[in-house]
Protein backbone atom coordinates (compact mmCIF):
# COMPACT_ATOMS: atom_id res chain seq x y z
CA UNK A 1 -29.83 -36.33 -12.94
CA UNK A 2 -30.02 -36.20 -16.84
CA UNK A 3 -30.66 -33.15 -18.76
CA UNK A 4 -33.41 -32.87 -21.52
CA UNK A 5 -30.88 -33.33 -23.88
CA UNK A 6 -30.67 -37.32 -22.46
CA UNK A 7 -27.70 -39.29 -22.00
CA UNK A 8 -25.54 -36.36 -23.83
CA UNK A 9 -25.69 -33.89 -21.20
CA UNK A 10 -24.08 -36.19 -18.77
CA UNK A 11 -20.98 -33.87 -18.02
CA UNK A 12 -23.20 -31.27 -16.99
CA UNK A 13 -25.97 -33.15 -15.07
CA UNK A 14 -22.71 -34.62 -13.19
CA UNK A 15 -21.97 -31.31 -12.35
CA UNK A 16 -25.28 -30.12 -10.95
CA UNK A 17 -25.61 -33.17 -9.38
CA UNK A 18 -22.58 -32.37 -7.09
CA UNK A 19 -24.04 -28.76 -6.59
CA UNK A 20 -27.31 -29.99 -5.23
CA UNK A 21 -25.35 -32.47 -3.28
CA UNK A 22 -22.54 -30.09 -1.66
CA UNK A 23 -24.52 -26.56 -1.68
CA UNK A 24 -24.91 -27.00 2.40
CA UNK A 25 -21.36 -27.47 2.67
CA UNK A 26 -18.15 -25.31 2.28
CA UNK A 27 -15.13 -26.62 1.05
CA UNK A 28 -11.68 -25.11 0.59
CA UNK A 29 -9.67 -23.67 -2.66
CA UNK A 30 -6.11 -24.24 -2.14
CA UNK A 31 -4.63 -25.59 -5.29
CA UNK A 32 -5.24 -29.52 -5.58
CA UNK A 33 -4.79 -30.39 -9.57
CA UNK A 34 -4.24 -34.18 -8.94
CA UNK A 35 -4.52 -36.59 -5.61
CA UNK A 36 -2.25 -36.38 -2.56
CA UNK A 37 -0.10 -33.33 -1.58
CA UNK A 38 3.10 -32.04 -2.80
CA UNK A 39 5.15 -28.28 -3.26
CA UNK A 40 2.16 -26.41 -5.01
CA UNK A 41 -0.72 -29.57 -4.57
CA UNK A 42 -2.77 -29.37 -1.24
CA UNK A 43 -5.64 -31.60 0.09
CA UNK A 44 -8.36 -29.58 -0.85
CA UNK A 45 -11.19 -31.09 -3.13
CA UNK A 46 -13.85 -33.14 -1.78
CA UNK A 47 -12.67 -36.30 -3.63
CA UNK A 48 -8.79 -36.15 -2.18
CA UNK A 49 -10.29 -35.61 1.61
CA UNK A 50 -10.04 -31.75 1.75
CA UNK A 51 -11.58 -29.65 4.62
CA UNK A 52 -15.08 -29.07 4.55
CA UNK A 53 -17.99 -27.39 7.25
CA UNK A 54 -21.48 -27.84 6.94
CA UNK A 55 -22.84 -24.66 7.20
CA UNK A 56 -24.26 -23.32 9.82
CA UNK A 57 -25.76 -19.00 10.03
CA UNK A 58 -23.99 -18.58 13.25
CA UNK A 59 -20.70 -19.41 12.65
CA UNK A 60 -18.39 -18.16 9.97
CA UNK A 61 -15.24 -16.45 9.37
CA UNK A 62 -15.80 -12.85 7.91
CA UNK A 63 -19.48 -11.46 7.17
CA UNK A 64 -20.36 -13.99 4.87
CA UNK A 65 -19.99 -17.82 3.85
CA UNK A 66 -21.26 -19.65 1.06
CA UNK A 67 -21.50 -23.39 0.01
CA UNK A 68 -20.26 -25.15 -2.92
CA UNK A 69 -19.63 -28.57 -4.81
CA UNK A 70 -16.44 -29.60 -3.34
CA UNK A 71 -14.51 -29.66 -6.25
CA UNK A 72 -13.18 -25.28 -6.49
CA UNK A 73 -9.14 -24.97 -6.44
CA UNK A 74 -6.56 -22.81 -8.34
CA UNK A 75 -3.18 -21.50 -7.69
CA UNK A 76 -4.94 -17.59 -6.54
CA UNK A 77 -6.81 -19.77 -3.73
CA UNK A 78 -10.04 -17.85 -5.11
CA UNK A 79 -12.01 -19.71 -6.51
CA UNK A 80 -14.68 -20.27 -3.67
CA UNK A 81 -14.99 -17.41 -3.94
CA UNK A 82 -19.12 -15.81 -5.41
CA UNK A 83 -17.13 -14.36 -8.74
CA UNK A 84 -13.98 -15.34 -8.51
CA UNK A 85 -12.77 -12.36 -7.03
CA UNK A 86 -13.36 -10.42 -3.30
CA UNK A 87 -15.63 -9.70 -1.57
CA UNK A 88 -16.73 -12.97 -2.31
CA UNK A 89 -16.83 -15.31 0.70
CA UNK A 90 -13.25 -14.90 1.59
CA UNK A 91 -13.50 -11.98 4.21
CA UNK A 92 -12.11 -12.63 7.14
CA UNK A 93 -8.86 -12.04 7.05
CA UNK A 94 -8.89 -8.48 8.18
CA UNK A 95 -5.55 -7.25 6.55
CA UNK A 96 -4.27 -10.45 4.46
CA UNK A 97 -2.20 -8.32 2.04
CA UNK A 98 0.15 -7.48 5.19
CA UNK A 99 -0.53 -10.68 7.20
CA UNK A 100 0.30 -13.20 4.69
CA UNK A 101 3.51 -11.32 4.19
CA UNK A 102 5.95 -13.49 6.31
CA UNK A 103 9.53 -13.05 6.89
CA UNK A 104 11.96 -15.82 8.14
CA UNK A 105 12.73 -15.81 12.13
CA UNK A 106 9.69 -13.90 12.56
CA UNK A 107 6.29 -14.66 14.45
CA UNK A 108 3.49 -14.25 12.29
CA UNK A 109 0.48 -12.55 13.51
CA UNK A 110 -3.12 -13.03 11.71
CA UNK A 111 -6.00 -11.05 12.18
CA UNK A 112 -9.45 -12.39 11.53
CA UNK A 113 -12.73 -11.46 11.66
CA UNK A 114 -15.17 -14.10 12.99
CA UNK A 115 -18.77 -15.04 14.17
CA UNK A 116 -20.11 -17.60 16.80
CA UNK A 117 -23.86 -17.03 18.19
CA UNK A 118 -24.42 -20.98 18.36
CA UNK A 119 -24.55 -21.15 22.27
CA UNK A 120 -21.23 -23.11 22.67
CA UNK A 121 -17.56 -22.46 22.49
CA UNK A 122 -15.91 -22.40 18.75
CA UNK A 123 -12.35 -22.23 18.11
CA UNK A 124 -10.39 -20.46 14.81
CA UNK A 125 -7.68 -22.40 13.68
CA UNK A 126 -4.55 -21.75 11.05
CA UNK A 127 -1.67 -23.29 9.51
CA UNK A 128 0.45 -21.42 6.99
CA UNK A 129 2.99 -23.86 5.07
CA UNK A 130 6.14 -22.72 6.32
CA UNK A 131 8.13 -25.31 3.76
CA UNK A 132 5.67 -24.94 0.78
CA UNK A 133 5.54 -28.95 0.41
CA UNK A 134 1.83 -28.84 0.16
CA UNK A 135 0.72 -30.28 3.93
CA UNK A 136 -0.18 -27.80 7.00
CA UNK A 137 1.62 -29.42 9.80
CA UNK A 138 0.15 -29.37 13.27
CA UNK A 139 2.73 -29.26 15.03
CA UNK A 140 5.20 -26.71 13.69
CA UNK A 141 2.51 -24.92 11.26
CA UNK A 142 -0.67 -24.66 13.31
CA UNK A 143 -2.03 -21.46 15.32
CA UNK A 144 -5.23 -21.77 17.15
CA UNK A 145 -7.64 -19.19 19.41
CA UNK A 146 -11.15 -19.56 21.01
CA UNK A 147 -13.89 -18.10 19.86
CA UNK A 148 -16.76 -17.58 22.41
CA UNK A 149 -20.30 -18.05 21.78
CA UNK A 150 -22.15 -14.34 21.28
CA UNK A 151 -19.15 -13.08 19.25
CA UNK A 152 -20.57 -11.00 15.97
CA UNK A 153 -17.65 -10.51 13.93
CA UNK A 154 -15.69 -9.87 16.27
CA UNK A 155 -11.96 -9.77 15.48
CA UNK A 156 -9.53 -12.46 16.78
CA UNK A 157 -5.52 -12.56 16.62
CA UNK A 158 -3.46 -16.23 15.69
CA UNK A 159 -0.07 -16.06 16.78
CA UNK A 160 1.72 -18.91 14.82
CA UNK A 161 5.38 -20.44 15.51
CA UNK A 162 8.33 -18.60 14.04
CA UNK A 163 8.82 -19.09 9.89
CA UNK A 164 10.74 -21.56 9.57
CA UNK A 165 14.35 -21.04 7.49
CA UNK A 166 14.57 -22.73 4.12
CA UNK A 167 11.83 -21.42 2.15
CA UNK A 168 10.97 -17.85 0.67
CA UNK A 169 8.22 -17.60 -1.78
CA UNK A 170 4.62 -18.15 -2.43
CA UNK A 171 3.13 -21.03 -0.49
CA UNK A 172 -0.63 -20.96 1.26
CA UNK A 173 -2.57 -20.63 4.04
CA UNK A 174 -5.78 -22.21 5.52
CA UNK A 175 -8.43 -21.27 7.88
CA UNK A 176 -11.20 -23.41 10.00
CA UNK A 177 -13.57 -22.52 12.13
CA UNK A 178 -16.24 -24.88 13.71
CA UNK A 179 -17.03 -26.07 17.34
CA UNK A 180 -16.32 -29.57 16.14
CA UNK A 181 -12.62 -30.90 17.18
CA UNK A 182 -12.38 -32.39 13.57
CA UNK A 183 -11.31 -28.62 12.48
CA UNK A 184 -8.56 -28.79 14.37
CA UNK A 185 -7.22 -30.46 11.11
CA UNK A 186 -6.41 -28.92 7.66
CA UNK A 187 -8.35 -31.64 5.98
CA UNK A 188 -11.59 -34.12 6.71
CA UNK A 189 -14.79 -32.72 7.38
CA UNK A 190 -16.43 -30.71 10.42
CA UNK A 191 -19.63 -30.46 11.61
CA UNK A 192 -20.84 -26.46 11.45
CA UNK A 193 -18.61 -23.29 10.24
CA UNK A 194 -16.11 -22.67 7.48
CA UNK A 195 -12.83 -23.09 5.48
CA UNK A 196 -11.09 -20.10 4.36
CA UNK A 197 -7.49 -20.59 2.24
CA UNK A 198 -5.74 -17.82 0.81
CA UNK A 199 -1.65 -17.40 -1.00
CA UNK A 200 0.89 -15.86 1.23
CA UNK A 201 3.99 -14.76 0.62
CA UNK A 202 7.59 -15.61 2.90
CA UNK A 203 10.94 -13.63 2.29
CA UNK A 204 14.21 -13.26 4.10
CA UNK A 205 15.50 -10.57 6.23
CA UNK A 206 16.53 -7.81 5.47
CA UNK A 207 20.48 -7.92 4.65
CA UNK A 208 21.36 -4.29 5.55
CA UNK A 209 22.43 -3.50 2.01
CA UNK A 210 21.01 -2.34 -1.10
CA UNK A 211 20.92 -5.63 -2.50
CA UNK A 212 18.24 -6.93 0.52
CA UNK A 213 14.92 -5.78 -1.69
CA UNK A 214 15.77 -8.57 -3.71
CA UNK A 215 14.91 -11.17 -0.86
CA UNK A 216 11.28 -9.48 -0.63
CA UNK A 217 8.82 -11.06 -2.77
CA UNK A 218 5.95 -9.01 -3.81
CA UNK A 219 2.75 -10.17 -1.82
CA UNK A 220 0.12 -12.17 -3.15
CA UNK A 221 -3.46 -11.02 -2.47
CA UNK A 222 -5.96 -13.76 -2.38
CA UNK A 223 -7.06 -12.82 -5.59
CA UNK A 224 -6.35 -12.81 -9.29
């Protein structure tokens, strides 16, 4: 695709070339400035293997879902979002402002709104980075529940494994939803659904003294 301004206009016919490519697909927006993972730097654009969904009208996470070019990230985990900001397409976290607030020892509980009217099973999955190294761990990060087919945003509950110890802070979380098995990974693609990712925050417990509200870090909304 070149522009009527010829050769010139490259930069930007690259870019609407990867819209028109990608606009049927929905990607994450975890942070990913350069390749590979590390504290701060998820798998997330389309070029370093993040998650993506084809998309498919009966089968989302919150009331809406939109596609984009693969290649959306920031440190707010908004910018998949329509204008940057909610509503947006991140909706279905029903209360992330108290979800994503995690404390150490505990069992984090995560609300979600989601859809399925495709005529098979679907399943919701999660992973919150626990260790804020920038990879969602299956095995000690992962939360999963089934989604039947003729749910209409109806709301589901992930019950994750306790926060680890080691970590307080701002790390991130991510959200799949598909009938395809390949969601039950934080990156690759899946056939059908979406990819939500939003900030969260972890803190420590509660001392017991005056001092403890230092431990509690405010909460990040998954917005700017």
């Amino acid at each position: 695709l070149v522009g009527s301004g010829g050769i010139g206009t490259s930069a930007r016919a690259l870019d609407l070339v990867y819209v028109s490519a990608f606009s049927g697909a929905d990607f994450g927006d975890a942070p990913d400035a350069f390749a590979g993972a590390g504290p701060g730097n998820y798998t997330t654009v389309v070029t370093d293997g993040g998650p993506s969904h084809t998309l498919h009208a009966g089968l989302r996470i919150g009331a809406r879902v939109d596609g984009d070019n693969g290649f959306l990230q920031n440190v707010a985990a908004n910018a998949d979002d329509v204008a940057g900001s909610l509503p947006g397409d991140e909706d279905g976290l029903i209360d992330a402002a108290s979800d994503l607030v995690l404390t150490i020892g505990a069992q984090p509980t995560v609300n979600v709104r989601v859809t399925n009217t495709t005529g098979g099973p679907a399943t919701l999955y999660g992973w919150i980075d626990y260790n804020a190294n920038g990879v969602f761990e299956n095995g000690s990060e992962r939360a999963s529940v089934a989604v039947a087919t003729g749910t209409n945003n109806g709301a589901v509950t992930l019950v994750f494994p306790g926060v680890t110890s080691g970590f307080a802070g701002t790390t991130y979380a991510r959200f799949r939803l598909s009938t395809d098995i390949a969601a039950s990974n934080p990156t690759g693609a899946a056939t059908g659904g979406e990819v939500e990712d939003y900030r969260a925050t972890i803190t420590r417990p509660a001392s017991g003294t005056a001092d403890s509200a230092n431990d509690v870090t405010t909460a990040w909304r998954n917005s700017t």
